[in-house]
PDB file of N, CA and C in Angstrom:
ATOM      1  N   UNK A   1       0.835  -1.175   0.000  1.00  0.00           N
ATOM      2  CA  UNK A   1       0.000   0.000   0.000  1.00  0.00           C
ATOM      3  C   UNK A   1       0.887   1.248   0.000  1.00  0.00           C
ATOM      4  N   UNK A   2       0.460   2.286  -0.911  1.00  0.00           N
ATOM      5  CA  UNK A   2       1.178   3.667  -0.550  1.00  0.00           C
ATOM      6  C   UNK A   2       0.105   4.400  -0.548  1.00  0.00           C
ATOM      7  N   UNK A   3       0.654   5.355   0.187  1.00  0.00           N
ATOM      8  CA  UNK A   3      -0.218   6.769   0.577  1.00  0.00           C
ATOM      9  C   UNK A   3       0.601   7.561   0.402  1.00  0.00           C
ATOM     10  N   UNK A   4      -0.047   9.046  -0.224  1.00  0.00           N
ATOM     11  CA  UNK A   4       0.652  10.075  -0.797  1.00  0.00           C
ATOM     12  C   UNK A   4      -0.043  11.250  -0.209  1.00  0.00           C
ATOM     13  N   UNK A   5       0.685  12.060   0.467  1.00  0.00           N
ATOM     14  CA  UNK A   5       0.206  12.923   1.286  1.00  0.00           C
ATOM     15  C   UNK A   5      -0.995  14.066   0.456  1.00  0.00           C
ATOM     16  N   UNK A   6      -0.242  14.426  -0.811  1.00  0.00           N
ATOM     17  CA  UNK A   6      -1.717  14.811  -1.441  1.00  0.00           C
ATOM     18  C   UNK A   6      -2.897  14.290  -1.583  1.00  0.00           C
ATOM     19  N   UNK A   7      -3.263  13.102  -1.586  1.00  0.00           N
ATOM     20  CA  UNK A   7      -4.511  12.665  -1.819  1.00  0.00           C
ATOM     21  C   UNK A   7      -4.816  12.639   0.295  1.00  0.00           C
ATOM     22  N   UNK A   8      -4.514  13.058   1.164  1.00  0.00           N
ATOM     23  CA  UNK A   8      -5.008  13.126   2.377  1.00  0.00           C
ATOM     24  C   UNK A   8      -5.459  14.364   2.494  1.00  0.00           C
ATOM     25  N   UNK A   9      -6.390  14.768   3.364  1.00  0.00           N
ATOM     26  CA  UNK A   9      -7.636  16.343   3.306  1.00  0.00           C
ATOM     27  C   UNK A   9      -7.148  16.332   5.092  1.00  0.00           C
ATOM     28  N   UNK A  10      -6.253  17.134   5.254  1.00  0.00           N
ATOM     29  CA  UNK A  10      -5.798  17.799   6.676  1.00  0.00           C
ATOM     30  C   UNK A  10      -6.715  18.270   7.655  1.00  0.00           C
ATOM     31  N   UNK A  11      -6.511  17.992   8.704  1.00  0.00           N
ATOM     32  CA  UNK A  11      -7.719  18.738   9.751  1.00  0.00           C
ATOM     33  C   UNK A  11      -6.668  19.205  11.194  1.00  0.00           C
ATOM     34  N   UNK A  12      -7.371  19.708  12.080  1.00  0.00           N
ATOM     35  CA  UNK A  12      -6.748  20.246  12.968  1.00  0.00           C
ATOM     36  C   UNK A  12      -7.153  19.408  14.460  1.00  0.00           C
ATOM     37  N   UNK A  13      -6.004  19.135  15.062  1.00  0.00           N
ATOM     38  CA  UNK A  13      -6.158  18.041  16.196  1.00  0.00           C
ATOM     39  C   UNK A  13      -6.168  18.993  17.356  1.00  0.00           C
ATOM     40  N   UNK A  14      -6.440  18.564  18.390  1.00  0.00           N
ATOM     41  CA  UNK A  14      -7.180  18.983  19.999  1.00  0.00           C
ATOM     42  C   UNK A  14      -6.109  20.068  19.733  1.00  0.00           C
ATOM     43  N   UNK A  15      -4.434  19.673  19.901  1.00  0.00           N
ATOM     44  CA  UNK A  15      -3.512  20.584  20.606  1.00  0.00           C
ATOM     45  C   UNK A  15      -3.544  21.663  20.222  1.00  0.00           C
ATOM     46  N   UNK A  16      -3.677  21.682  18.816  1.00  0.00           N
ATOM     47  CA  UNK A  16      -4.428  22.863  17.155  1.00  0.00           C
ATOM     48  C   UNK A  16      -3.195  22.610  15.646  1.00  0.00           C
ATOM     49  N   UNK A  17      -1.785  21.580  16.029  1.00  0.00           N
ATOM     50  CA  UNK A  17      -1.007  21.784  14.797  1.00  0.00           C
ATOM     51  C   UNK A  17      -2.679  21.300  13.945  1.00  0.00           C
ATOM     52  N   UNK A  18      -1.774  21.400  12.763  1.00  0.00           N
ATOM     53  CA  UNK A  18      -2.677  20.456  11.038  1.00  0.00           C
ATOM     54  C   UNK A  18      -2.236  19.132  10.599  1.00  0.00           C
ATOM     55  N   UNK A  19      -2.603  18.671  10.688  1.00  0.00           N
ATOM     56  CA  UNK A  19      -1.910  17.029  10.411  1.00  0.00           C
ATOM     57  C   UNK A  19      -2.844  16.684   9.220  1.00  0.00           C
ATOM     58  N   UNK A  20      -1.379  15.816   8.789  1.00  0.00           N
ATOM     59  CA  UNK A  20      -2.279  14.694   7.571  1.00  0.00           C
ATOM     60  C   UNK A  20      -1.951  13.472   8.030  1.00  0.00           C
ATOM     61  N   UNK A  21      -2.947  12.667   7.939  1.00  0.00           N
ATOM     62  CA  UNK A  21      -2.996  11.496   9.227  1.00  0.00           C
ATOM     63  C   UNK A  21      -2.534  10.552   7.568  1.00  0.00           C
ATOM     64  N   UNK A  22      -1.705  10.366   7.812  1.00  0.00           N
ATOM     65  CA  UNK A  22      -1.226   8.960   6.778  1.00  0.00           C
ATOM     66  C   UNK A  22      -1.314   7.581   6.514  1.00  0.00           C
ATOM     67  N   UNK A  23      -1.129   7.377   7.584  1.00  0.00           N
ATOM     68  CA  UNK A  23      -1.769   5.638   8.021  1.00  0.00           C
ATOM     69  C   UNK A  23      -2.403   5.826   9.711  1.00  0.00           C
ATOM     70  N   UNK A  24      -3.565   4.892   9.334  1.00  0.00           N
ATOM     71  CA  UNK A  24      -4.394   4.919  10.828  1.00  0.00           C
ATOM     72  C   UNK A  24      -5.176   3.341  10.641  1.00  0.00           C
ATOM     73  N   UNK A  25      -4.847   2.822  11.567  1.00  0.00           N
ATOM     74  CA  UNK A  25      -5.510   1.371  11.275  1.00  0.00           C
ATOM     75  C   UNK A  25      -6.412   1.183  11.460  1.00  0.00           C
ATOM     76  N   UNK A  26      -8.335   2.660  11.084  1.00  0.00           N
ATOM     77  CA  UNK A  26      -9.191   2.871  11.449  1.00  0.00           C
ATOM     78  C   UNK A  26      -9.730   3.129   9.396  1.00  0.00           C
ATOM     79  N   UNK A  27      -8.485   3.484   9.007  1.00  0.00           N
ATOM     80  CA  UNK A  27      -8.418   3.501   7.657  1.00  0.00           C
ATOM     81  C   UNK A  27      -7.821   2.412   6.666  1.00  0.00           C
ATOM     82  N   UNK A  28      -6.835   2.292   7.273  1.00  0.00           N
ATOM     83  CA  UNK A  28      -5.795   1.756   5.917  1.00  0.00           C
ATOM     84  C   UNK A  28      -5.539   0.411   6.809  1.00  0.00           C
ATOM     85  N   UNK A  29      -4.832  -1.037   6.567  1.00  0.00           N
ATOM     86  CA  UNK A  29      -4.274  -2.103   6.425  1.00  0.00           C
ATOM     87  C   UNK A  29      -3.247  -1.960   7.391  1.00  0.00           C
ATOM     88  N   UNK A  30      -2.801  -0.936   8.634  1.00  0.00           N
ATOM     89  CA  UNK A  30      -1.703  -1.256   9.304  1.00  0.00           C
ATOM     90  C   UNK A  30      -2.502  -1.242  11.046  1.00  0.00           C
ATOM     91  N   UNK A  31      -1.232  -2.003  11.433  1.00  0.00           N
ATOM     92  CA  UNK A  31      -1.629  -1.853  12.806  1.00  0.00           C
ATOM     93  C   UNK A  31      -0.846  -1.517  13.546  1.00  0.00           C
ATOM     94  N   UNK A  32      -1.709  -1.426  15.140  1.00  0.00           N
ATOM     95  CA  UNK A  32      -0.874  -0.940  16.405  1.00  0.00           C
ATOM     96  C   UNK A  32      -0.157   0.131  16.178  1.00  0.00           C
ATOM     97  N   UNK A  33      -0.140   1.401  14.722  1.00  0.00           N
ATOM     98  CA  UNK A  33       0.990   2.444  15.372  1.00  0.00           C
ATOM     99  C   UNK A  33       0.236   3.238  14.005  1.00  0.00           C
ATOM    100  N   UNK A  34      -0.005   4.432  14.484  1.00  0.00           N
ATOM    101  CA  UNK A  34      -1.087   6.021  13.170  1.00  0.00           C
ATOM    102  C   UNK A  34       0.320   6.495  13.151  1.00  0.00           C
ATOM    103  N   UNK A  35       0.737   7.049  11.666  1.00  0.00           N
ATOM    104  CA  UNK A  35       1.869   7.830  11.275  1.00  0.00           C
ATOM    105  C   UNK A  35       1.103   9.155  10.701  1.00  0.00           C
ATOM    106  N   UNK A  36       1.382  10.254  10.981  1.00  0.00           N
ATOM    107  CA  UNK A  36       0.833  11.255  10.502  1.00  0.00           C
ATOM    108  C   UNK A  36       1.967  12.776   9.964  1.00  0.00           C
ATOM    109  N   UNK A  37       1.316  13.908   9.257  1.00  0.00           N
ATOM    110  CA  UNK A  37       2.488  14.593   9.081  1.00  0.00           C
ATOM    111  C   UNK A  37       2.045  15.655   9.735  1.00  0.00           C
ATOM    112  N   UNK A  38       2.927  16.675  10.697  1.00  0.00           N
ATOM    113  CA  UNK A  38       2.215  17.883  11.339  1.00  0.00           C
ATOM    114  C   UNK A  38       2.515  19.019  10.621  1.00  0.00           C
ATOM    115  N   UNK A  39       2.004  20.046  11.400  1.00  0.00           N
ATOM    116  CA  UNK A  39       2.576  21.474  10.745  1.00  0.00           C
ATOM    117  C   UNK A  39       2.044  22.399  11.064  1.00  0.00           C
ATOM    118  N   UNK A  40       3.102  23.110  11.918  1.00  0.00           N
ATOM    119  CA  UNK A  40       2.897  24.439  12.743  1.00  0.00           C
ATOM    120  C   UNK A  40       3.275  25.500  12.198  1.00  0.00           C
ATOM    121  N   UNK A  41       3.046  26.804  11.924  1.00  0.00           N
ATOM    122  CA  UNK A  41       3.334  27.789  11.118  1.00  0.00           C
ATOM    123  C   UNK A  41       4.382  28.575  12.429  1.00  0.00           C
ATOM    124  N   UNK A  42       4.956  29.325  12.009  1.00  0.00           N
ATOM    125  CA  UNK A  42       6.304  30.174  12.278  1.00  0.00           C
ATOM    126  C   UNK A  42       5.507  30.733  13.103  1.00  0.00           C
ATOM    127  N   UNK A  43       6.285  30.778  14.320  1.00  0.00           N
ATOM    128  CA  UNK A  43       5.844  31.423  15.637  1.00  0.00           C
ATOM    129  C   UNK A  43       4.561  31.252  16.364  1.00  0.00           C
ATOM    130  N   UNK A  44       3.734  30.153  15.989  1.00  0.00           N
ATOM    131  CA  UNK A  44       2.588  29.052  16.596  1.00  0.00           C
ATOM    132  C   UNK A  44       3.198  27.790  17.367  1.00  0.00           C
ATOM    133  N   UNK A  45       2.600  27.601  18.412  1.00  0.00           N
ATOM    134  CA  UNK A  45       2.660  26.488  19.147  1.00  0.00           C
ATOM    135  C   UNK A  45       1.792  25.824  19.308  1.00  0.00           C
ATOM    136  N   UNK A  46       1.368  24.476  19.430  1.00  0.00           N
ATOM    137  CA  UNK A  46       0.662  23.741  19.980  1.00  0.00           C
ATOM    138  C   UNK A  46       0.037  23.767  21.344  1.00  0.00           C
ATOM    139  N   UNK A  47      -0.997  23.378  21.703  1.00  0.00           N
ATOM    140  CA  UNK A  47      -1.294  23.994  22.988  1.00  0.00           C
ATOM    141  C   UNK A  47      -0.604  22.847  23.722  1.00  0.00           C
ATOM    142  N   UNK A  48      -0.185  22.640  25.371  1.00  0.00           N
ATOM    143  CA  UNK A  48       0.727  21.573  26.206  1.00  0.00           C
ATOM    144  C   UNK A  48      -0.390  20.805  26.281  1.00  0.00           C
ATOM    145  N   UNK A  49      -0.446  19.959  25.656  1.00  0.00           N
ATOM    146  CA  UNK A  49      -0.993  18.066  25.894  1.00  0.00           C
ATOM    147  C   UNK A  49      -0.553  16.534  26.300  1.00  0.00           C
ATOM    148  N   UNK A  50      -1.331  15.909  26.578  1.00  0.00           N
ATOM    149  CA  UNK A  50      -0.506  14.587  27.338  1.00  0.00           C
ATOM    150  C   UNK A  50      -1.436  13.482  26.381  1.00  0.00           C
ATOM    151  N   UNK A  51      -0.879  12.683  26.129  1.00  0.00           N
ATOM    152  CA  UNK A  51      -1.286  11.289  25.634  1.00  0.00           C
ATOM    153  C   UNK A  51      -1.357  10.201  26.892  1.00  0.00           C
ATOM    154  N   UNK A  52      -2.223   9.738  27.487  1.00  0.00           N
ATOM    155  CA  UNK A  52      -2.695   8.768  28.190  1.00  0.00           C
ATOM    156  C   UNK A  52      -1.894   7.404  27.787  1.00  0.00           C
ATOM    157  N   UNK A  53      -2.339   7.362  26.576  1.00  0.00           N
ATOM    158  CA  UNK A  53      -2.115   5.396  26.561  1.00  0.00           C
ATOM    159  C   UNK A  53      -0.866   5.346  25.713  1.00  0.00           C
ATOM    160  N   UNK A  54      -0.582   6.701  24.199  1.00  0.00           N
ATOM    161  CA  UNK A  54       0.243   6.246  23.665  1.00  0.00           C
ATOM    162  C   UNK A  54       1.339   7.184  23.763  1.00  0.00           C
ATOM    163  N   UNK A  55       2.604   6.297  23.144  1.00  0.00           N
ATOM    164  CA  UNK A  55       4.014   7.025  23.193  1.00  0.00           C
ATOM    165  C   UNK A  55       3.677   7.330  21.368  1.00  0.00           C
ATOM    166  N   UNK A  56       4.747   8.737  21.355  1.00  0.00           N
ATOM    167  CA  UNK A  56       4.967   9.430  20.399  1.00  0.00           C
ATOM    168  C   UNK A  56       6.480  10.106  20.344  1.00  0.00           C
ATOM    169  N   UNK A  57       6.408   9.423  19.208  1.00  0.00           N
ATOM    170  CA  UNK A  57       7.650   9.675  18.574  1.00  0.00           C
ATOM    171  C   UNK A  57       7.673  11.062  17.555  1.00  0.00           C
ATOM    172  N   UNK A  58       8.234  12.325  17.218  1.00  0.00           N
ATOM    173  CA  UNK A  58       8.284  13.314  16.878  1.00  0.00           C
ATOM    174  C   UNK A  58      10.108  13.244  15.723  1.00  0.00           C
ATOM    175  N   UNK A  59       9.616  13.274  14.543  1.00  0.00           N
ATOM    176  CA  UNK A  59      10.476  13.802  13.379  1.00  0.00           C
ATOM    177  C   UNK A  59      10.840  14.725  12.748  1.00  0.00           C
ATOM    178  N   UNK A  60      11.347  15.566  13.262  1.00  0.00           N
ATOM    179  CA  UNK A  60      11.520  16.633  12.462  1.00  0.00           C
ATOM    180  C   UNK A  60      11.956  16.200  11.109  1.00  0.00           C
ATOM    181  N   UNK A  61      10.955  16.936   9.972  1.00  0.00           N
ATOM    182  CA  UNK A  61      11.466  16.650   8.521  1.00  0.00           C
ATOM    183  C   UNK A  61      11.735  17.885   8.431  1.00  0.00           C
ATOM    184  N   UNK A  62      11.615  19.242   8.527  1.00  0.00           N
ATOM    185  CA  UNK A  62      11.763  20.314   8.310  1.00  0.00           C
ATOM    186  C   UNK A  62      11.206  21.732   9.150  1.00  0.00           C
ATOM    187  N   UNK A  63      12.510  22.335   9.639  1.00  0.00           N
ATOM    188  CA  UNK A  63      12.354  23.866  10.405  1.00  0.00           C
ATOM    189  C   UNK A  63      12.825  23.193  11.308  1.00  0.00           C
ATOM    190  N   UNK A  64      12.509  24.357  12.391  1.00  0.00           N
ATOM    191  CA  UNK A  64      13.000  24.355  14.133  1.00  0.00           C
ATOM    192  C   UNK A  64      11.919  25.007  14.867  1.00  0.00           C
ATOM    193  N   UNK A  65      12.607  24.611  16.303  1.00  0.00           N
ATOM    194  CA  UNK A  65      11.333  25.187  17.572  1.00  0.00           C
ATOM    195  C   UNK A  65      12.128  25.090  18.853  1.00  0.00           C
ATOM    196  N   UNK A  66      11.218  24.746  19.407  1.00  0.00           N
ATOM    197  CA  UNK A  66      11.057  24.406  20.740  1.00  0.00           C
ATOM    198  C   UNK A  66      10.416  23.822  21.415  1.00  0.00           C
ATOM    199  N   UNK A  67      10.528  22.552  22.011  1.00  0.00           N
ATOM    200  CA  UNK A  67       9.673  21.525  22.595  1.00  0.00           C
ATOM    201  C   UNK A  67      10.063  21.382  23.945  1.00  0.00           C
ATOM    202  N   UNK A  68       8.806  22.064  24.379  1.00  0.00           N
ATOM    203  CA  UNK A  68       8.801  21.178  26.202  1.00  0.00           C
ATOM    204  C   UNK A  68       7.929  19.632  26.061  1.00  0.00           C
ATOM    205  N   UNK A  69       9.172  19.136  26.974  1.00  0.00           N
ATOM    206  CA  UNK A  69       8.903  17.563  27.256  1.00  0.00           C
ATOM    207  C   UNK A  69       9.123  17.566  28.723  1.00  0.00           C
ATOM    208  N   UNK A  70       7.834  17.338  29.220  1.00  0.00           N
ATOM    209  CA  UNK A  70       7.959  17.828  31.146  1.00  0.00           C
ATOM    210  C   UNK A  70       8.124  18.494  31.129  1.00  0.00           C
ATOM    211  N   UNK A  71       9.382  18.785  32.234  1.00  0.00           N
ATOM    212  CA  UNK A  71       9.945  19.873  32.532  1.00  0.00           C
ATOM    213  C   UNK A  71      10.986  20.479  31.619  1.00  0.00           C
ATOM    214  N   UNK A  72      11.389  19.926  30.475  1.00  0.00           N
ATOM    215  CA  UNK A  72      12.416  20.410  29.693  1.00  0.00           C
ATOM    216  C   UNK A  72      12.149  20.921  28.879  1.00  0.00           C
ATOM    217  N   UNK A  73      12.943  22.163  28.495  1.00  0.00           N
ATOM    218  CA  UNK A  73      12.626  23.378  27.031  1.00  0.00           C
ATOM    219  C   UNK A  73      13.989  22.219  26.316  1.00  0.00           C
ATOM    220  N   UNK A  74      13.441  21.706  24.862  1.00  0.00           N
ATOM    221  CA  UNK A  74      14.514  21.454  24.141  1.00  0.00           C
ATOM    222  C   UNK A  74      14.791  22.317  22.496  1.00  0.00           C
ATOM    223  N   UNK A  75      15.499  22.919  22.428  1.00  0.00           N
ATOM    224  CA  UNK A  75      15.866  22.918  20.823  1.00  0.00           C
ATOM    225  C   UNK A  75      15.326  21.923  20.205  1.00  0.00           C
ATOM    226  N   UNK A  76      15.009  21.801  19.163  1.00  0.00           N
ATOM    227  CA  UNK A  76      15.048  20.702  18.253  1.00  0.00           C
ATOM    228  C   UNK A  76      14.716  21.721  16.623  1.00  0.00           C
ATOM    229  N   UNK A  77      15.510  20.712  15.658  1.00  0.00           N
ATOM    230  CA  UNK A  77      15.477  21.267  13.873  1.00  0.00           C
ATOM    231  C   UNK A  77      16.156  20.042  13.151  1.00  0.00           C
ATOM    232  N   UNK A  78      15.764  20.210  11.827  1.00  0.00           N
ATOM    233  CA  UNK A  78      15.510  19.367  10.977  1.00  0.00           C
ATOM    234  C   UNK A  78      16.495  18.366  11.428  1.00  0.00           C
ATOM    235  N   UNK A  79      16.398  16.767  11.426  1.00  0.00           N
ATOM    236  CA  UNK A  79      16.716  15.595  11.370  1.00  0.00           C
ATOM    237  C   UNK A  79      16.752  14.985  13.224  1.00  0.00           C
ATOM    238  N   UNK A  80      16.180  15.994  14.016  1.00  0.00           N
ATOM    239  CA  UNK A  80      15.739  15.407  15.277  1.00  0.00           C
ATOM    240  C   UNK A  80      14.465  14.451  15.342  1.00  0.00           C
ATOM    241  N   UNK A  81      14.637  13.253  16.151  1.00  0.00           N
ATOM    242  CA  UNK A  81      14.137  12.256  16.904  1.00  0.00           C
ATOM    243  C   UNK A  81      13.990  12.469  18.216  1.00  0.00           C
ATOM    244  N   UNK A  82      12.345  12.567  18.640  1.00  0.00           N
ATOM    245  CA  UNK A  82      11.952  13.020  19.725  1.00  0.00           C
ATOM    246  C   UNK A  82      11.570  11.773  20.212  1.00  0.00           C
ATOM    247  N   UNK A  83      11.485  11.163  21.143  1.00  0.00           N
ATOM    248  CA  UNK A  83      10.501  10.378  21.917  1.00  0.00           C
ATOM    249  C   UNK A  83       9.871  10.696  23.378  1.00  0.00           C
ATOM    250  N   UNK A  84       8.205  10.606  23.141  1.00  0.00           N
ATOM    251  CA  UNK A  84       7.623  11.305  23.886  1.00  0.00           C
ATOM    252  C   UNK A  84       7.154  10.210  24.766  1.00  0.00           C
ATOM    253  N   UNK A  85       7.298   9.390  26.123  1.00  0.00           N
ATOM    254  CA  UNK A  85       6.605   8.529  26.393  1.00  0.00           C
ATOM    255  C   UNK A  85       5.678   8.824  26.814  1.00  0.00           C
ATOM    256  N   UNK A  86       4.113   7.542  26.700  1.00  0.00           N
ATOM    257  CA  UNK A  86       3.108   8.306  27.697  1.00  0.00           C
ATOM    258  C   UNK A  86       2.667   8.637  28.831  1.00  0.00           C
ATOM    259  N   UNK A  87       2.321   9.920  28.851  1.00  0.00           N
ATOM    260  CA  UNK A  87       1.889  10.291  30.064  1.00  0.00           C
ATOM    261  C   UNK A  87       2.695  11.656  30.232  1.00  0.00           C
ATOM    262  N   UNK A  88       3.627  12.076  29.029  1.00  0.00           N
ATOM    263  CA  UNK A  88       4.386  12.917  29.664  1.00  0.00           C
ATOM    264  C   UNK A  88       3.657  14.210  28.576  1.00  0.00           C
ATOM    265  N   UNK A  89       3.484  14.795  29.348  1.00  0.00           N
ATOM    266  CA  UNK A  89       2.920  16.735  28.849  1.00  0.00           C
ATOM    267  C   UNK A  89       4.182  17.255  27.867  1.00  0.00           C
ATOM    268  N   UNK A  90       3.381  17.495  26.667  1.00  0.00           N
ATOM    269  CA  UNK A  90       4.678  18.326  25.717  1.00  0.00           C
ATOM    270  C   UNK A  90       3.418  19.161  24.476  1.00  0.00           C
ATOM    271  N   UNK A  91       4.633  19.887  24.216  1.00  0.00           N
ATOM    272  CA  UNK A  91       4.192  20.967  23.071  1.00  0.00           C
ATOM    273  C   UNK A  91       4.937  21.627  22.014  1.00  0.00           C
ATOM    274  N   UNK A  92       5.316  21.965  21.156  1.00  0.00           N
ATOM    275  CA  UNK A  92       6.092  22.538  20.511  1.00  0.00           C
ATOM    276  C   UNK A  92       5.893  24.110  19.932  1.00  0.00           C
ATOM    277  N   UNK A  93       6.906  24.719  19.565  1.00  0.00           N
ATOM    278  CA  UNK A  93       6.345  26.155  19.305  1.00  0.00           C
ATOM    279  C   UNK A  93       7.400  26.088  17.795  1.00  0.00           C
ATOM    280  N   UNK A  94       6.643  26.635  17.270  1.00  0.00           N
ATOM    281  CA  UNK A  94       7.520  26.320  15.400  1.00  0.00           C
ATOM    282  C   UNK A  94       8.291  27.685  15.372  1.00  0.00           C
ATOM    283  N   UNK A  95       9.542  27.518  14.852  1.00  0.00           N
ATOM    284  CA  UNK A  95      10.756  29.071  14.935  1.00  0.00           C
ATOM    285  C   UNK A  95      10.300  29.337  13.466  1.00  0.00           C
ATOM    286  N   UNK A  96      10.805  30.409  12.900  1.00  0.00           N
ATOM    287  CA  UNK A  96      11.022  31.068  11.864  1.00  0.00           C
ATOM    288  C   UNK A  96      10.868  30.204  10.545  1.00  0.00           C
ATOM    289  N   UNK A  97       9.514  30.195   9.701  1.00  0.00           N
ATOM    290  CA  UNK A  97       9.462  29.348   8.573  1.00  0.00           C
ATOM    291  C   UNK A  97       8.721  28.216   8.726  1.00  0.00           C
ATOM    292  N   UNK A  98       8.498  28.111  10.386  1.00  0.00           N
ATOM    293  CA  UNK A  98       7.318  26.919  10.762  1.00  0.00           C
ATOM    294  C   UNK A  98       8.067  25.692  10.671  1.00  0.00           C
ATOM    295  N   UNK A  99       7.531  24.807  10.941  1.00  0.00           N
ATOM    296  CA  UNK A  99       7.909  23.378  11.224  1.00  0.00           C
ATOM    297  C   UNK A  99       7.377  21.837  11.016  1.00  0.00           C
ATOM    298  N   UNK A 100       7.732  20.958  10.443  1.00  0.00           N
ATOM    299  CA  UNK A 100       6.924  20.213   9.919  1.00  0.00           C
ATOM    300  C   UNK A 100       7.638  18.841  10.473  1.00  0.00           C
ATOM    301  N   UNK A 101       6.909  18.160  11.384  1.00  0.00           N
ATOM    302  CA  UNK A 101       7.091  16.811  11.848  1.00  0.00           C
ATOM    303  C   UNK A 101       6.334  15.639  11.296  1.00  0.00           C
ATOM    304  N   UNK A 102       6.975  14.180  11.475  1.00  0.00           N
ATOM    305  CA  UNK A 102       6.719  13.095  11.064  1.00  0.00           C
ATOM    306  C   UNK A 102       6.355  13.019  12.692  1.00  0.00           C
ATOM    307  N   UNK A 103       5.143  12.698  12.805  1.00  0.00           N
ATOM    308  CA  UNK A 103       4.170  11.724  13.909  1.00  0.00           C
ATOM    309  C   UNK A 103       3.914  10.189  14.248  1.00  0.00           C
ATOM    310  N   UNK A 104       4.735   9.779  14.677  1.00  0.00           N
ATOM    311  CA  UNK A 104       4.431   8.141  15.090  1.00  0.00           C
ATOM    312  C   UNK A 104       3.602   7.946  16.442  1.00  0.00           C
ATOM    313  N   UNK A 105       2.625   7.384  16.274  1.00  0.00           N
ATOM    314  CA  UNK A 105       1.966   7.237  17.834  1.00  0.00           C
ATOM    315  C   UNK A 105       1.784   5.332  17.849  1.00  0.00           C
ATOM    316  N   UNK A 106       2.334   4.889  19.135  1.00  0.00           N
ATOM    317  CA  UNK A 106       1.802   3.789  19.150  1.00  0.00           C
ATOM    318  C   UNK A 106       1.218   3.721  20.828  1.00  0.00           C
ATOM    319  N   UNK A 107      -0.147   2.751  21.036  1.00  0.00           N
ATOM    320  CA  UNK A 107      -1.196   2.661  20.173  1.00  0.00           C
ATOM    321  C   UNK A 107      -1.595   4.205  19.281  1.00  0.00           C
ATOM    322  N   UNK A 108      -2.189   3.462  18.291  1.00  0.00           N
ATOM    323  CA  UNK A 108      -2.178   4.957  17.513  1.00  0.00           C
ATOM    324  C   UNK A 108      -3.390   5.772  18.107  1.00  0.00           C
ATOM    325  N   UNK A 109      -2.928   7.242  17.274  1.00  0.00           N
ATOM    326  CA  UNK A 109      -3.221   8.469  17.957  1.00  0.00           C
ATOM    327  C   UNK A 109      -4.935   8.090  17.991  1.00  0.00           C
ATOM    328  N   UNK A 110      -5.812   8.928  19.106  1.00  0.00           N
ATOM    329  CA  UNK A 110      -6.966   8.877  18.721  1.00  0.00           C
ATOM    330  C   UNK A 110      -7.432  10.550  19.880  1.00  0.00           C
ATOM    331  N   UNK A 111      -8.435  11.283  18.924  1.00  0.00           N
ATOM    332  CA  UNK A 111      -8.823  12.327  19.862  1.00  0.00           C
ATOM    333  C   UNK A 111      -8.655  12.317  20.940  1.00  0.00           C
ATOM    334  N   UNK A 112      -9.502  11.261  21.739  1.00  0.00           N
ATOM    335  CA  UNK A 112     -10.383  10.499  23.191  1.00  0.00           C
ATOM    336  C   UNK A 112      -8.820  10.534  24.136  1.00  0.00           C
ATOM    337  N   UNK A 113      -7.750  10.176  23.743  1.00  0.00           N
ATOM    338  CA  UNK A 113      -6.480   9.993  23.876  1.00  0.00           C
ATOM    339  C   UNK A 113      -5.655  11.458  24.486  1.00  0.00           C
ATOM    340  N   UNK A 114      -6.214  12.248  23.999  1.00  0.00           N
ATOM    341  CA  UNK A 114      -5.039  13.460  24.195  1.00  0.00           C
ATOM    342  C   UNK A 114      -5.697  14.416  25.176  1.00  0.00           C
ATOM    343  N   UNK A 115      -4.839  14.750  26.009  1.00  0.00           N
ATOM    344  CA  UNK A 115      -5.674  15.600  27.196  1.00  0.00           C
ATOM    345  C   UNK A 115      -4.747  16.893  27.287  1.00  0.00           C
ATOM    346  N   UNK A 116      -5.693  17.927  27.181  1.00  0.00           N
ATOM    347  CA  UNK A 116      -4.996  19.219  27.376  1.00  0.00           C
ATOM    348  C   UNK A 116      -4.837  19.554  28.596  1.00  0.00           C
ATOM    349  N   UNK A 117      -3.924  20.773  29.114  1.00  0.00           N
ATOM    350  CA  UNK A 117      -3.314  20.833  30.122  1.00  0.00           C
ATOM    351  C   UNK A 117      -2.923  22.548  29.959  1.00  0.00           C
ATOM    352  N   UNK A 118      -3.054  22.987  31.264  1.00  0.00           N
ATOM    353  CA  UNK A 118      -3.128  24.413  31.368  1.00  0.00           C
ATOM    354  C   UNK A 118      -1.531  24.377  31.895  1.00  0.00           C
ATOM    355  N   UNK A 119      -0.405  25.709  31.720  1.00  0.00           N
ATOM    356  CA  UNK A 119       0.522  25.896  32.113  1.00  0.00           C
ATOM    357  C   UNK A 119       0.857  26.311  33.379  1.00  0.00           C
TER     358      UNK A 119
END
């Protein structure tokens, strides 16, 4: 199976990036893990959310930011590998030119799943 990010119609998830959900095993032939693509515009952040059940993995394919994970402010830009385990509160804020991550969630992502969180 391939999927091509143009033929996917983007929507906006709880935290607010835009994702194109790529594989979701609610759609397509895979299991146990939704790959999706994000994208935060230059000087937007995500609001701070926690995933309950699943871990997420974060790719930078392109730009930079800033990601709190807990308690940590990290740098991160193009060719960083984030791993988010669950339960832990994070967010990102996109630098100059915005930012565009590869999304791995296993179990995969689902609304019901993500809980927002005030600072």
């Amino acid at each position: 199976m391939v999927q091509n990010r143009e033929r996917v119609k983007p929507y906006t998830t709880k935290d607010g990036s835009t994702i194109w959900e790529l594989l979701h095993p609610l759609k397509h032939p895979v299991m146990d893990v939704s790959v999706a693509e994000a994208y935060v515009e230059s000087g937007n952040e995500t609001r701070l959310h926690v995933h309950h059940e699943s871990q997420e993995i974060y790719y930078v394919l392109d730009g930079e930011g800033i990601m709190w994970l807990g308690n940590r402010r990290i740098d991160v830009r193009t060719g960083d590998a984030i791993l988010i385990p669950q339960g832990t509160p994070h967010k990102i804020k996109a630098g100059e030119g915005g930012v565009r991550i590869l999304c791995i969630c296993a179990p995969p992502y689902m609304h019901e799943d993500t809980g927002l969180m005030d600072l």
